[in-house]
Structures are given as C-alpha cells and as structure tokens.
N, C-alpha and C. Protein backbone atom coordinates (compact mmCIF):
# COMPACT_ATOMS: atom_id res chain seq x y z
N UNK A 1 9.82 -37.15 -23.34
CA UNK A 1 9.42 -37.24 -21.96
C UNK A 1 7.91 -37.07 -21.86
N UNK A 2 7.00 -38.30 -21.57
CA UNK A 2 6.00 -38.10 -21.54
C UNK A 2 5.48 -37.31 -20.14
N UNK A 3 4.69 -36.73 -20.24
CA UNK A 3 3.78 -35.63 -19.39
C UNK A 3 4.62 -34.76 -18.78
N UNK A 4 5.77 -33.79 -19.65
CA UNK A 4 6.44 -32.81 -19.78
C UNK A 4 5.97 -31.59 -20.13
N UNK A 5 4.94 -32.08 -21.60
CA UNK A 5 4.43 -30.66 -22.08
C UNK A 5 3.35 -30.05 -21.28
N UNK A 6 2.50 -30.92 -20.42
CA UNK A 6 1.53 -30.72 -19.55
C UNK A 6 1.67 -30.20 -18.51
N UNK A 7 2.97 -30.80 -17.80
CA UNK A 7 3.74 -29.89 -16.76
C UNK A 7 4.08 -28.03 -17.24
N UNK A 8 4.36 -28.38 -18.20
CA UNK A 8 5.33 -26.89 -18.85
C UNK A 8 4.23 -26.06 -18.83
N UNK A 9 3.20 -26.57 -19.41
CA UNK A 9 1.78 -25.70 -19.81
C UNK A 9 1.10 -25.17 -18.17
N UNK A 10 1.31 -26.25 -17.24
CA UNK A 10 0.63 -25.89 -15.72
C UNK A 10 2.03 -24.61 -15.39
N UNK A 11 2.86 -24.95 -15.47
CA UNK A 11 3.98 -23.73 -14.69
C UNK A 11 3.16 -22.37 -15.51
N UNK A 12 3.67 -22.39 -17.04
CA UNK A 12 3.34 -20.79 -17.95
C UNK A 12 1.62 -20.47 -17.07
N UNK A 13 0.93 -21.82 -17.09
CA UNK A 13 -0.60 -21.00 -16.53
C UNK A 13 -0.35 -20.21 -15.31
N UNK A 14 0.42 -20.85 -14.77
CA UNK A 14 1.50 -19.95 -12.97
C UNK A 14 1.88 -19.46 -13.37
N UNK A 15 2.53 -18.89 -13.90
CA UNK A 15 3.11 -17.66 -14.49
C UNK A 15 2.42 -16.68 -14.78
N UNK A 16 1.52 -17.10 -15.95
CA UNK A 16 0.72 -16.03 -16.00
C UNK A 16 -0.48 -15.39 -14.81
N UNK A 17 -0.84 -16.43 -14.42
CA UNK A 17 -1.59 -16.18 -12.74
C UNK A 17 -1.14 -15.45 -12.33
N UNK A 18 0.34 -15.26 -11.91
CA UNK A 18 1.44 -14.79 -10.76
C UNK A 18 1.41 -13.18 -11.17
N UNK A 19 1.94 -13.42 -12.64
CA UNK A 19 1.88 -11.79 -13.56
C UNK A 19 0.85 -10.87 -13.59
N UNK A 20 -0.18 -11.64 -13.18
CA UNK A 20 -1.44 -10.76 -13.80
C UNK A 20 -2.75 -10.69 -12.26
N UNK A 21 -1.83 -11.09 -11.06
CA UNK A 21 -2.63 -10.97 -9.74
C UNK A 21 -3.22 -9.59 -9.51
N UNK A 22 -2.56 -8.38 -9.92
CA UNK A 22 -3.12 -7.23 -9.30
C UNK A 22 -4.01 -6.62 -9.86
N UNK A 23 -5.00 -6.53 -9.06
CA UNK A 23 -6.48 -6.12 -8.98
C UNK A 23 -7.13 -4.89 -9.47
N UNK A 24 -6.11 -3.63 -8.99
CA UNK A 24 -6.13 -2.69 -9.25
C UNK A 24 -5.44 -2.44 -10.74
N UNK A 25 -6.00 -1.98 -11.61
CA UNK A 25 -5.20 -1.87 -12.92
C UNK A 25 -4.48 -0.69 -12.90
N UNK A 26 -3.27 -0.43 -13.45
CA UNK A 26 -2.69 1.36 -14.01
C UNK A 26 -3.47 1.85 -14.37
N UNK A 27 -4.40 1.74 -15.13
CA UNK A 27 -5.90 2.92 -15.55
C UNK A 27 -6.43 3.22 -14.43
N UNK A 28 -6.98 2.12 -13.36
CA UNK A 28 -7.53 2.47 -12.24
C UNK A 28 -7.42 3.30 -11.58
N UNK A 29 -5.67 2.86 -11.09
CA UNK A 29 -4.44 3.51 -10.17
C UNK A 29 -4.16 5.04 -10.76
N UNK A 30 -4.16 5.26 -12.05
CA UNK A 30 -3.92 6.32 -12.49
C UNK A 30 -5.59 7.80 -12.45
N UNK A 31 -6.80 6.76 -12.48
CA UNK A 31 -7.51 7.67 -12.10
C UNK A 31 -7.57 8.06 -10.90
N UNK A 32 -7.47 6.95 -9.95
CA UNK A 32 -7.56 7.48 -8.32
C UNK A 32 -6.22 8.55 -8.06
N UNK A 33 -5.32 8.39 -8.44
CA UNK A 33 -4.12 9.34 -8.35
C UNK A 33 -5.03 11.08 -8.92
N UNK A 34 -5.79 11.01 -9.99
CA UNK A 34 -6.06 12.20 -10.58
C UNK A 34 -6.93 12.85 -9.64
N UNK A 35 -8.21 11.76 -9.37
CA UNK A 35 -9.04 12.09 -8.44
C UNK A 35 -8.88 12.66 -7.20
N UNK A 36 -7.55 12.00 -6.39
CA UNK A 36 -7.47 12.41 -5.04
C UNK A 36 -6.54 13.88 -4.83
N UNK A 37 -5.81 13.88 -6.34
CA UNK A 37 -5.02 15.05 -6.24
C UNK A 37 -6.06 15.97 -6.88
N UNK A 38 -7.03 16.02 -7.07
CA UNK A 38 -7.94 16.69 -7.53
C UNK A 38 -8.81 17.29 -6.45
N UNK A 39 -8.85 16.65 -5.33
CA UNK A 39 -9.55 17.03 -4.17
C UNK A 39 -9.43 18.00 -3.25
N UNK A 40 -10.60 19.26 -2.87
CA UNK A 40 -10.49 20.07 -2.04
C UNK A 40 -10.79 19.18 -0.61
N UNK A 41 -9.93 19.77 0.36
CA UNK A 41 -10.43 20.19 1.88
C UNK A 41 -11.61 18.86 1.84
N UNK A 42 -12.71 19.67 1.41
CA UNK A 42 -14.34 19.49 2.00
C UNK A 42 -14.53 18.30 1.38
N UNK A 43 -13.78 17.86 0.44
CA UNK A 43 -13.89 16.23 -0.90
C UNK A 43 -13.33 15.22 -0.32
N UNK A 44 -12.09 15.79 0.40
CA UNK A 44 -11.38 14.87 0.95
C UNK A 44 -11.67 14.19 2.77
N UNK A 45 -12.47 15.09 3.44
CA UNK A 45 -13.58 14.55 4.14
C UNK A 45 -14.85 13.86 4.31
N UNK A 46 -14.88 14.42 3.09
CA UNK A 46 -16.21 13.61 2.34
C UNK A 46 -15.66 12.06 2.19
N UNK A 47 -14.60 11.51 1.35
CA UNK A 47 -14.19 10.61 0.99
C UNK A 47 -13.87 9.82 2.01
N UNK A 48 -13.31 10.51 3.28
CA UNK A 48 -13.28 10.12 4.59
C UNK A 48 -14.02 9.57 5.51
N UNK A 49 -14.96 10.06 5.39
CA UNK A 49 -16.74 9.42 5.95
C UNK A 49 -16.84 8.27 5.18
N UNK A 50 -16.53 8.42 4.00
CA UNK A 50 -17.38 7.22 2.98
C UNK A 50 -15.88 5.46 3.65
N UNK A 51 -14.66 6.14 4.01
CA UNK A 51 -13.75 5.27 4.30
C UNK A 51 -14.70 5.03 5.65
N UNK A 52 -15.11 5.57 6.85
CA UNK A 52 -15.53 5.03 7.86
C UNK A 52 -16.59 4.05 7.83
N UNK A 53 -17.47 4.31 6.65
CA UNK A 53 -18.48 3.24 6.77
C UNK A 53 -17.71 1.94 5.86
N UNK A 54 -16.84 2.25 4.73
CA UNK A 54 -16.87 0.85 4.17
C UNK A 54 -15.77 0.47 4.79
N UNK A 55 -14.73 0.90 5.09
CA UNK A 55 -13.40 0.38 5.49
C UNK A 55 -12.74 1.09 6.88
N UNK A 56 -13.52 1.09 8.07
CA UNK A 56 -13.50 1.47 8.91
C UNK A 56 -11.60 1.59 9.64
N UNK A 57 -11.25 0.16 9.36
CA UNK A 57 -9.71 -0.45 10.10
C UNK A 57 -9.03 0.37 9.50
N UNK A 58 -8.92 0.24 8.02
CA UNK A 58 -8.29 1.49 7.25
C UNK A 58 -7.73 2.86 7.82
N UNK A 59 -9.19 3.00 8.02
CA UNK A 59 -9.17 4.57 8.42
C UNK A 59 -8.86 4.65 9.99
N UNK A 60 -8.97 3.45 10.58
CA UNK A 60 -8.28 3.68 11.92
C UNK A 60 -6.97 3.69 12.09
N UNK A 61 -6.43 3.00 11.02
CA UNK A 61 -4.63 2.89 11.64
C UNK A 61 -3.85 4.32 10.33
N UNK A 62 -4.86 5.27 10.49
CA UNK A 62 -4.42 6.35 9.89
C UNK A 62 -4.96 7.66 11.33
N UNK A 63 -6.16 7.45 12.06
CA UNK A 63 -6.60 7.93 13.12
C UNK A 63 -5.12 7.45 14.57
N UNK A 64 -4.94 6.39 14.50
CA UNK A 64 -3.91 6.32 15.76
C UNK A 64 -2.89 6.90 15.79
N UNK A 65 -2.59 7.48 14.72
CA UNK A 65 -1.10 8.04 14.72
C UNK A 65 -0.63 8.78 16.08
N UNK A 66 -1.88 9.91 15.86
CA UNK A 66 -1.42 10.90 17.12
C UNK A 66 -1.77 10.36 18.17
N UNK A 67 -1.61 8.99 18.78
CA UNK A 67 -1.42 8.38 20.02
C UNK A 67 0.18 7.64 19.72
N UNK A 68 0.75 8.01 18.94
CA UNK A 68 2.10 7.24 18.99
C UNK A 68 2.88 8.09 18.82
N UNK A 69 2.65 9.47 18.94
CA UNK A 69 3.30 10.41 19.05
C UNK A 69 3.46 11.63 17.82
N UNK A 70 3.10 11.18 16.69
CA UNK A 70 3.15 11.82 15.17
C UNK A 70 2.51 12.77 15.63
N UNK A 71 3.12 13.56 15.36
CA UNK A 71 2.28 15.27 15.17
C UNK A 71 1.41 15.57 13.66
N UNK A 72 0.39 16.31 14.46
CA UNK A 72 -0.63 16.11 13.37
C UNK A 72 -0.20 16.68 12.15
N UNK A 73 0.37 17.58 12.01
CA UNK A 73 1.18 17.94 10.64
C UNK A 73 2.06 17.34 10.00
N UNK A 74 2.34 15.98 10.75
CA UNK A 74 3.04 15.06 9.85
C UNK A 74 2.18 14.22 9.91
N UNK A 75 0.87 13.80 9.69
CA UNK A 75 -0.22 12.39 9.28
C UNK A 75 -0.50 12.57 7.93
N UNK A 76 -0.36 14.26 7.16
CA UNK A 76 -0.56 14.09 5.77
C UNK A 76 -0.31 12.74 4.85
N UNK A 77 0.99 12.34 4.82
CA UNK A 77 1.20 11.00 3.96
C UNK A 77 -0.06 10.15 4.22
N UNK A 78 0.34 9.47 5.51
CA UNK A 78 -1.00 8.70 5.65
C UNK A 78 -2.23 8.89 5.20
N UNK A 79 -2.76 9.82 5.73
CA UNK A 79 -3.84 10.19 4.93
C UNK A 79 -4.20 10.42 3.53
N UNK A 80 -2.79 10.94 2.78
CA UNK A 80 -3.24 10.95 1.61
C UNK A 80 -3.29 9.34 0.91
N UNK A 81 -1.99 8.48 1.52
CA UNK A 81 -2.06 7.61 1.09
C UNK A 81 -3.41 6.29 1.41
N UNK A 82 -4.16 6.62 2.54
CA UNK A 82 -5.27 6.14 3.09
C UNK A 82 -6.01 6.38 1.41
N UNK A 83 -6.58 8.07 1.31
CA UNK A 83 -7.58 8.39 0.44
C UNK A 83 -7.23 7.88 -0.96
N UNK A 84 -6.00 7.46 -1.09
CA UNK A 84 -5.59 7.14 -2.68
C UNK A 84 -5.85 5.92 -2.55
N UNK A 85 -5.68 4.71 -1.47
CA UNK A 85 -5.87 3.19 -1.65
C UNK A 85 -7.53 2.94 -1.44
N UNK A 86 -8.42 3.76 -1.09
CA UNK A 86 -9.09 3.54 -1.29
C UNK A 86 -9.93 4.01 -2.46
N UNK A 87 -9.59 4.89 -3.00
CA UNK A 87 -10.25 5.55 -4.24
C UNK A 87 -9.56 4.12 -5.41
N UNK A 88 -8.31 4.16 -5.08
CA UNK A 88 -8.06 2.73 -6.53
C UNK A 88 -9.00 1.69 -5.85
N UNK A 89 -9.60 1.20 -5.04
CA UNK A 89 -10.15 -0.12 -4.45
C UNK A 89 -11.82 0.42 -5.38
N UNK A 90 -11.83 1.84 -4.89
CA UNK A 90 -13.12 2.12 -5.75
C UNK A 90 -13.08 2.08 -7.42
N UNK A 91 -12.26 2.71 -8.00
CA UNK A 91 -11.31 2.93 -9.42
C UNK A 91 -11.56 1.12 -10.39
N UNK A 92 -11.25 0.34 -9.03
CA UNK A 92 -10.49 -0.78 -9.32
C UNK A 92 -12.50 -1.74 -10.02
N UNK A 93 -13.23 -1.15 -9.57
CA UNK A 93 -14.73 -1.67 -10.34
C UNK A 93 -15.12 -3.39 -9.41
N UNK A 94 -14.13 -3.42 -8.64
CA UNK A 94 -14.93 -5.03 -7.53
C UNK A 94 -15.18 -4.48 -6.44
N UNK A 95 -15.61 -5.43 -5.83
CA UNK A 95 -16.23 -5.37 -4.24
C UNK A 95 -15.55 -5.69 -3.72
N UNK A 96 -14.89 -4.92 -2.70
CA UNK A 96 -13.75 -5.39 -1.68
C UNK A 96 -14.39 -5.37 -0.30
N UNK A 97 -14.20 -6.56 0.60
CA UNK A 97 -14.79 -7.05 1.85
C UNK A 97 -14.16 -6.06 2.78
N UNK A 98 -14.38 -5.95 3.92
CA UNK A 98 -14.12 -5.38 4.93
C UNK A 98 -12.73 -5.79 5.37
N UNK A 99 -11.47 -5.03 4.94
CA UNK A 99 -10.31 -5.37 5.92
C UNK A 99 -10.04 -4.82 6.82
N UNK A 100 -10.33 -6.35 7.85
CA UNK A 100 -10.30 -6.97 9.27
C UNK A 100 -9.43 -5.93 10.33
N UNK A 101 -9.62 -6.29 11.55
CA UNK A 101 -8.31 -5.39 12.39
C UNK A 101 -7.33 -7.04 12.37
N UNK A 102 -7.37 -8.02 12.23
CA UNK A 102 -6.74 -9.46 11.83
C UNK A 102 -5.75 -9.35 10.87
N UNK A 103 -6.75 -8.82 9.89
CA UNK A 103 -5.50 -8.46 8.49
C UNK A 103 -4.68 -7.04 8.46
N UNK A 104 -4.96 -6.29 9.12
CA UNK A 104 -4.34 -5.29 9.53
C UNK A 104 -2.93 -5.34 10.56
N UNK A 105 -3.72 -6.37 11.23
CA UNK A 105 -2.35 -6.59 12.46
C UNK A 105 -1.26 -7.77 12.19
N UNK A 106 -1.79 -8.87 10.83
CA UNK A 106 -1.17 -9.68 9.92
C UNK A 106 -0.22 -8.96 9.42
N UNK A 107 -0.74 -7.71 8.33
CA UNK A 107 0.46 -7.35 7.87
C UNK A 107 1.06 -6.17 8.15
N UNK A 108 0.69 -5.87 9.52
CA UNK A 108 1.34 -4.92 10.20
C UNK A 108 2.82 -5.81 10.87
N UNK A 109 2.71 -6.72 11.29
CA UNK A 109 3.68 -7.53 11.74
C UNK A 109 4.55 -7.93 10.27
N UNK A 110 3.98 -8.29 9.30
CA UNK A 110 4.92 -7.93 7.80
C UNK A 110 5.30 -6.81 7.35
N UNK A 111 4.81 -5.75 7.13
CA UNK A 111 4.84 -4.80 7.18
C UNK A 111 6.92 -4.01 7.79
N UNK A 112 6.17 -4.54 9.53
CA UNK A 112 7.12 -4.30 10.12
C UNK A 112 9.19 -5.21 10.05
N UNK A 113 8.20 -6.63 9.53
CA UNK A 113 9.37 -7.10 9.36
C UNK A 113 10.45 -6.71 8.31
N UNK A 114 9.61 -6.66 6.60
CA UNK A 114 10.15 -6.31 5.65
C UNK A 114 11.06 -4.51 5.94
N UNK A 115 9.90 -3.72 6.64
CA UNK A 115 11.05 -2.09 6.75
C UNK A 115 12.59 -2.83 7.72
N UNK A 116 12.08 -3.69 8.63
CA UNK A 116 13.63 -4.14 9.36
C UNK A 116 14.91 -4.76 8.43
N UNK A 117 14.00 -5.53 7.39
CA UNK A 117 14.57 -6.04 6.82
C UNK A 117 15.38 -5.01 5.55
N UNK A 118 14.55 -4.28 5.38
CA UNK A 118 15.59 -3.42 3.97
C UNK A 118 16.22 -2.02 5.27
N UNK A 119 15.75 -1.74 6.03
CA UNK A 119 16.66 -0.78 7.44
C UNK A 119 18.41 -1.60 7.49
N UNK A 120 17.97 -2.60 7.42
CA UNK A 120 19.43 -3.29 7.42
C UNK A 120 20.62 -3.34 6.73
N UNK A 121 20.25 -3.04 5.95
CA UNK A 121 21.25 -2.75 4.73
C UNK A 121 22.07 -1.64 4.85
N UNK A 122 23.23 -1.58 5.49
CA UNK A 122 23.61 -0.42 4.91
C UNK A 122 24.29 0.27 3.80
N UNK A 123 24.79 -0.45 3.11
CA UNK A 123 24.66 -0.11 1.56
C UNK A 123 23.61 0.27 0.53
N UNK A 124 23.63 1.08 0.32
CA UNK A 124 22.35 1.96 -0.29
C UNK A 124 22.31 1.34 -1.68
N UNK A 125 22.86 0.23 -2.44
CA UNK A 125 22.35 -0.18 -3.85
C UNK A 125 21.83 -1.45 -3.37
N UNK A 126 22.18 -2.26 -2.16
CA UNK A 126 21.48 -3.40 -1.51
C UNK A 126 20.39 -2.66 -1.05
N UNK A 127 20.31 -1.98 -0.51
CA UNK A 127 18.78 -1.25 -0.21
C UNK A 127 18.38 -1.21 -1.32
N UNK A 128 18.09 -0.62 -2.52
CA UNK A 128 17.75 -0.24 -3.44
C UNK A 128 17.18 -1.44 -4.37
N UNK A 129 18.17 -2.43 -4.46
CA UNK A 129 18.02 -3.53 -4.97
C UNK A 129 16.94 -4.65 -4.51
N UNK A 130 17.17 -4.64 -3.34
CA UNK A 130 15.72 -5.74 -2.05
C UNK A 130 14.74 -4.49 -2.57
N UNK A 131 14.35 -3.22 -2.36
CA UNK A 131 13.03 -2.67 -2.42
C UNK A 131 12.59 -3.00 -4.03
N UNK A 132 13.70 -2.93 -4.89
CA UNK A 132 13.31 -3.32 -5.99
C UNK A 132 12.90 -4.49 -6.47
N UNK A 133 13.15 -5.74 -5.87
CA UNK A 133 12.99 -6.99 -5.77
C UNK A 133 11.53 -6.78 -5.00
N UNK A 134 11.24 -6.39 -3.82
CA UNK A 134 10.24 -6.62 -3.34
C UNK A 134 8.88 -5.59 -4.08
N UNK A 135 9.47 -4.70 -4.85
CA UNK A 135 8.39 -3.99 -5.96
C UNK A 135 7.73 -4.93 -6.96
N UNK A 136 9.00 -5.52 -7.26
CA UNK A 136 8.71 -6.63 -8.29
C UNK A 136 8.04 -7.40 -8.04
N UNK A 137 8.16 -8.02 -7.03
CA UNK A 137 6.71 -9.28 -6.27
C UNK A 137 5.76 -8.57 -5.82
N UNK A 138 5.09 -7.62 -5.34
CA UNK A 138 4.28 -7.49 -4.71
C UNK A 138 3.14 -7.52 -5.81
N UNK A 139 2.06 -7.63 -5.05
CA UNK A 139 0.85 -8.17 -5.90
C UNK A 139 -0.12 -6.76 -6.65
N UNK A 140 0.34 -5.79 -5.79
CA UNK A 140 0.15 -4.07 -6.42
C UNK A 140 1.18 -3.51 -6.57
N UNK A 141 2.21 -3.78 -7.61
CA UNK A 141 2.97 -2.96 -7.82
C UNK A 141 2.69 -1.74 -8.17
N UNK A 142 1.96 -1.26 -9.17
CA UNK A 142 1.80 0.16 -9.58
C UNK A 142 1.42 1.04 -8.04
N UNK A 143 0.30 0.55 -7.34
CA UNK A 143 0.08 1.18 -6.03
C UNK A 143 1.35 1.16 -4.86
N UNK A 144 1.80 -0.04 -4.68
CA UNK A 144 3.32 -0.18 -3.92
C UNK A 144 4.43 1.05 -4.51
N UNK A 145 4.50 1.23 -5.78
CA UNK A 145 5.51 1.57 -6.30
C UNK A 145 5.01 3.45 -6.04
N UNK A 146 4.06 3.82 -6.62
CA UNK A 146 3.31 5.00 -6.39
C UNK A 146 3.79 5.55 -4.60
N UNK A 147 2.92 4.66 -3.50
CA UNK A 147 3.27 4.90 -1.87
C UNK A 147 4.40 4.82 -1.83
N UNK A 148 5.55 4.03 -2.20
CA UNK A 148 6.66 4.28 -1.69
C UNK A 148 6.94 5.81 -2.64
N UNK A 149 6.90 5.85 -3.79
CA UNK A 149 7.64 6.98 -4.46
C UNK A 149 7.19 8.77 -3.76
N UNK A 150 6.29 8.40 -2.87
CA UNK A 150 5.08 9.49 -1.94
C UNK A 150 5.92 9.50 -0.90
N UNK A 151 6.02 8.43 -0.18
CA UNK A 151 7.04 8.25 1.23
C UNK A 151 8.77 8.87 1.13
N UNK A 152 9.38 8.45 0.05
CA UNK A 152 10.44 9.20 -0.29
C UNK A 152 10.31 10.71 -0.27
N UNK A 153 9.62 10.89 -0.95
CA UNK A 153 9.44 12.79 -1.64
C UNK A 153 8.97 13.22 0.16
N UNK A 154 8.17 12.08 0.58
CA UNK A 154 7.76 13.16 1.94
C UNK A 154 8.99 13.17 3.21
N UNK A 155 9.55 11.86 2.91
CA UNK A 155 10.90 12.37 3.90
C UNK A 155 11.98 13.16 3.48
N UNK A 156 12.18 13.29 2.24
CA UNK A 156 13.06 14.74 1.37
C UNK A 156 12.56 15.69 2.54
N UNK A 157 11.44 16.39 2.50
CA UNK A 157 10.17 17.55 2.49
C UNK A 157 10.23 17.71 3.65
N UNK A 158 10.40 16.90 4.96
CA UNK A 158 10.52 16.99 6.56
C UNK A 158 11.58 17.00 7.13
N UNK A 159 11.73 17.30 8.39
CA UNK A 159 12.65 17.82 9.29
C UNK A 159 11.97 15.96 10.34
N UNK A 160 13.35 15.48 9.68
CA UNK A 160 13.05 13.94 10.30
C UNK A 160 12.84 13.68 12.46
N UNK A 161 12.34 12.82 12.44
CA UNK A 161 11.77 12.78 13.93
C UNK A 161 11.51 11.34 13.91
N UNK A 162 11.55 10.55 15.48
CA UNK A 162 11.91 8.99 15.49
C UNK A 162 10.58 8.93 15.06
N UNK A 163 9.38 9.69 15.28
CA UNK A 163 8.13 9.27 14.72
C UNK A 163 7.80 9.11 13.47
N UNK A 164 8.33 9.84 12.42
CA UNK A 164 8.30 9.43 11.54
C UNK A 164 7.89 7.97 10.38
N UNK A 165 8.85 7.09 11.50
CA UNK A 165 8.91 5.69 11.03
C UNK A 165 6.81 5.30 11.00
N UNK A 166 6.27 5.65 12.28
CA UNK A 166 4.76 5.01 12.15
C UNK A 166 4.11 5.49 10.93
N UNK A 167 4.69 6.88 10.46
CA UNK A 167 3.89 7.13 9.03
C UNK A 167 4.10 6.41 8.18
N UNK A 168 5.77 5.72 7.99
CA UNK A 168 6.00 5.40 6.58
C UNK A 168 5.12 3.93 7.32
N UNK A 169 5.12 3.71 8.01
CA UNK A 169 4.59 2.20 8.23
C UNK A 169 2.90 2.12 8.20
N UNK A 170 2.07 2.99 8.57
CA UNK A 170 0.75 3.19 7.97
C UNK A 170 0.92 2.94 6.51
N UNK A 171 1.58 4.06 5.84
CA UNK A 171 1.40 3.68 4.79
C UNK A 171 2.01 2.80 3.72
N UNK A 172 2.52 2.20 4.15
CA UNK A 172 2.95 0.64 3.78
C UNK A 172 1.89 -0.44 3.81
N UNK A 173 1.55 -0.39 5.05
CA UNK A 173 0.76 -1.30 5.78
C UNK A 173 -0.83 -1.10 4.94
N UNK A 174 -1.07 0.59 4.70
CA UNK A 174 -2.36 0.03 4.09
C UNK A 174 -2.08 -0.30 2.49
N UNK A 175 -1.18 -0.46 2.02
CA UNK A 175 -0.81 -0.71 0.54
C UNK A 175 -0.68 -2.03 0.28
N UNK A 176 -0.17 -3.06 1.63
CA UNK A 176 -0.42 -4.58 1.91
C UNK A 176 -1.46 -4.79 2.10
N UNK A 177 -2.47 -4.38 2.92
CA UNK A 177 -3.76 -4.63 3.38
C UNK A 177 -4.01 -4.87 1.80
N UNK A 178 -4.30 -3.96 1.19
CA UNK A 178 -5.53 -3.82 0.14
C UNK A 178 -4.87 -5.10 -0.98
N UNK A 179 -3.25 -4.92 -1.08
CA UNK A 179 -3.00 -6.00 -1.72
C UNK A 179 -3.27 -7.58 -1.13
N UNK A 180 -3.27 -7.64 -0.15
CA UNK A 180 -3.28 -9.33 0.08
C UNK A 180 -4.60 -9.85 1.04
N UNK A 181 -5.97 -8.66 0.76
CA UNK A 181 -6.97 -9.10 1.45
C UNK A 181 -8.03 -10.06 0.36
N UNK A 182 -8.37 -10.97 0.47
CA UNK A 182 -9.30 -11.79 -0.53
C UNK A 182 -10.25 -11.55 -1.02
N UNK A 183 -10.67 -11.45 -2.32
CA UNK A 183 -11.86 -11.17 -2.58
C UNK A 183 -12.62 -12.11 -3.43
C-alpha cells in the first residue's frame, strides 16, 4: 500500500505529540509540591503578591470565594492549590502569558460541565473509572492528578456544606487554566 508508511509515521508523530503535551514536568511538579509545603505564613503571602502581579485572574477566582458563600476556613484548598499551580508554572522554566478572565470563564464552564458529568454517576467504579479516563487525557496529569488527590483528602477532613462544591471547582478550574492556556 503505497503512502501507508507515511501515514503510520504522521499518526506515531501524534502520538507522541499527544504523550508528551505537558508542560510542567514531575521534577517540576515535584519541586513546587516541596516548595509550597515548605512555606511559612509570611512565604506564602509573599508568593501571593508575586500571583497578583503575574497572574492576577488566578488569584481572583481564589479571592471570590467568600462572595459565594465559602467560609473563610474552608478557602485553604484553593489557595493552596492556587500557590502550588503557580509555583509548577514557575518550576516548569517557560513564560506563561497572562490567563485571561476569557480563559478562566472558558474553562470554568468546562470545568463545570465535566464535575456534572462524573456527579452523575452513581456507581462509584463508573465514577472512578471517567475520573480515571479523564486523568489520563488531561494535558497535566501529574498536576490534575496531585489537585484532585488534595480535593479528596480535603473533603475526608471537613464537615461537608453545599459550598463546598465552589472550592473543589476553583480548584479544578485553576488546574485547566494552566493546562490549556497557550504558550
């Protein structure tokens, strides 16, 4: 079959493209994890300022919470998960552009669809199975896989409340942001 092997060779180059999209490396991901759990109080404000000037949106849809009702003693996740996606964006050694309140409200509306979409399930190995499927595609897995494994341990840890849901969805939402903004 002529111009078979040429085809075969363009798919494996997709393939490997597809395999090797995420930006952030496990070395990266694994120092920003050390770094941010390494952080006092006064470091982690610090790091906070430095989010307002480069990645302002970021740090806003971690600021709105307590207008949607989250009590401030439950924004920890967010926040930590805010200070960890941006320390891997730093970790990660490129220049990442300003994500938009556009791309924020893009995949806030994904974001929102996909939690409806695995909420649905009520069989807990079909749940299990779609989050695992959707670990598998996402373009930061090690960071996806990390926030969700944070979001679990923190709903163990709480005394659940309908508000709840905007935390796990901040921090979802900024784990898409950073994965599917262009650079």
């Amino acid at each position: 079959m002529p111009g078979a092997i040429p085809k075969i060779c363009l798919l494996l180059r997709w393939v490997i493209i597809i395999a090797d999209m995420s930006r952030i490396s496990q070395d990266a991901l694994l120092r920003a994890i050390a770094v941010v759990q390494k952080m006092n109080s006064a470091q982690k404000i610090q790091l906070a300022d430095e989010i307002f000037v480069s990645q302002p949106n970021m740090l806003g849809s971690f600021l709105v919470l307590p207008t949607l009702g989250v009590p401030t003693t439950k924004t920890g996740l967010a926040f930590d998960t805010l200070l960890l996606c941006f320390q891997a964006m730093k970790e990660s050694g490129l220049t990442w552009p300003v994500i938009t309140e556009d791309d924020m409200e893009r995949q806030s509306a994904r974001t929102t669809a996909i939690l409806k979409f695995y909420d649905s399930f009520s069989d807990e190995n079909l749940r299990k199975n779609s989050a695992q499927q959707y670990i598998d595609d996402h373009t930061e897995k090690e960071l996806y896989a990390w926030v969700i494994t944070m979001c679990e341990d923190w709903l163990q840890s709480i005394s659940p409340e309908e508000t709840d849901k905007y935390v796990i969805h901040v921090a979802v939402n900024l784990v898409n942001c950073v994965a599917s903004v262009p650079i």
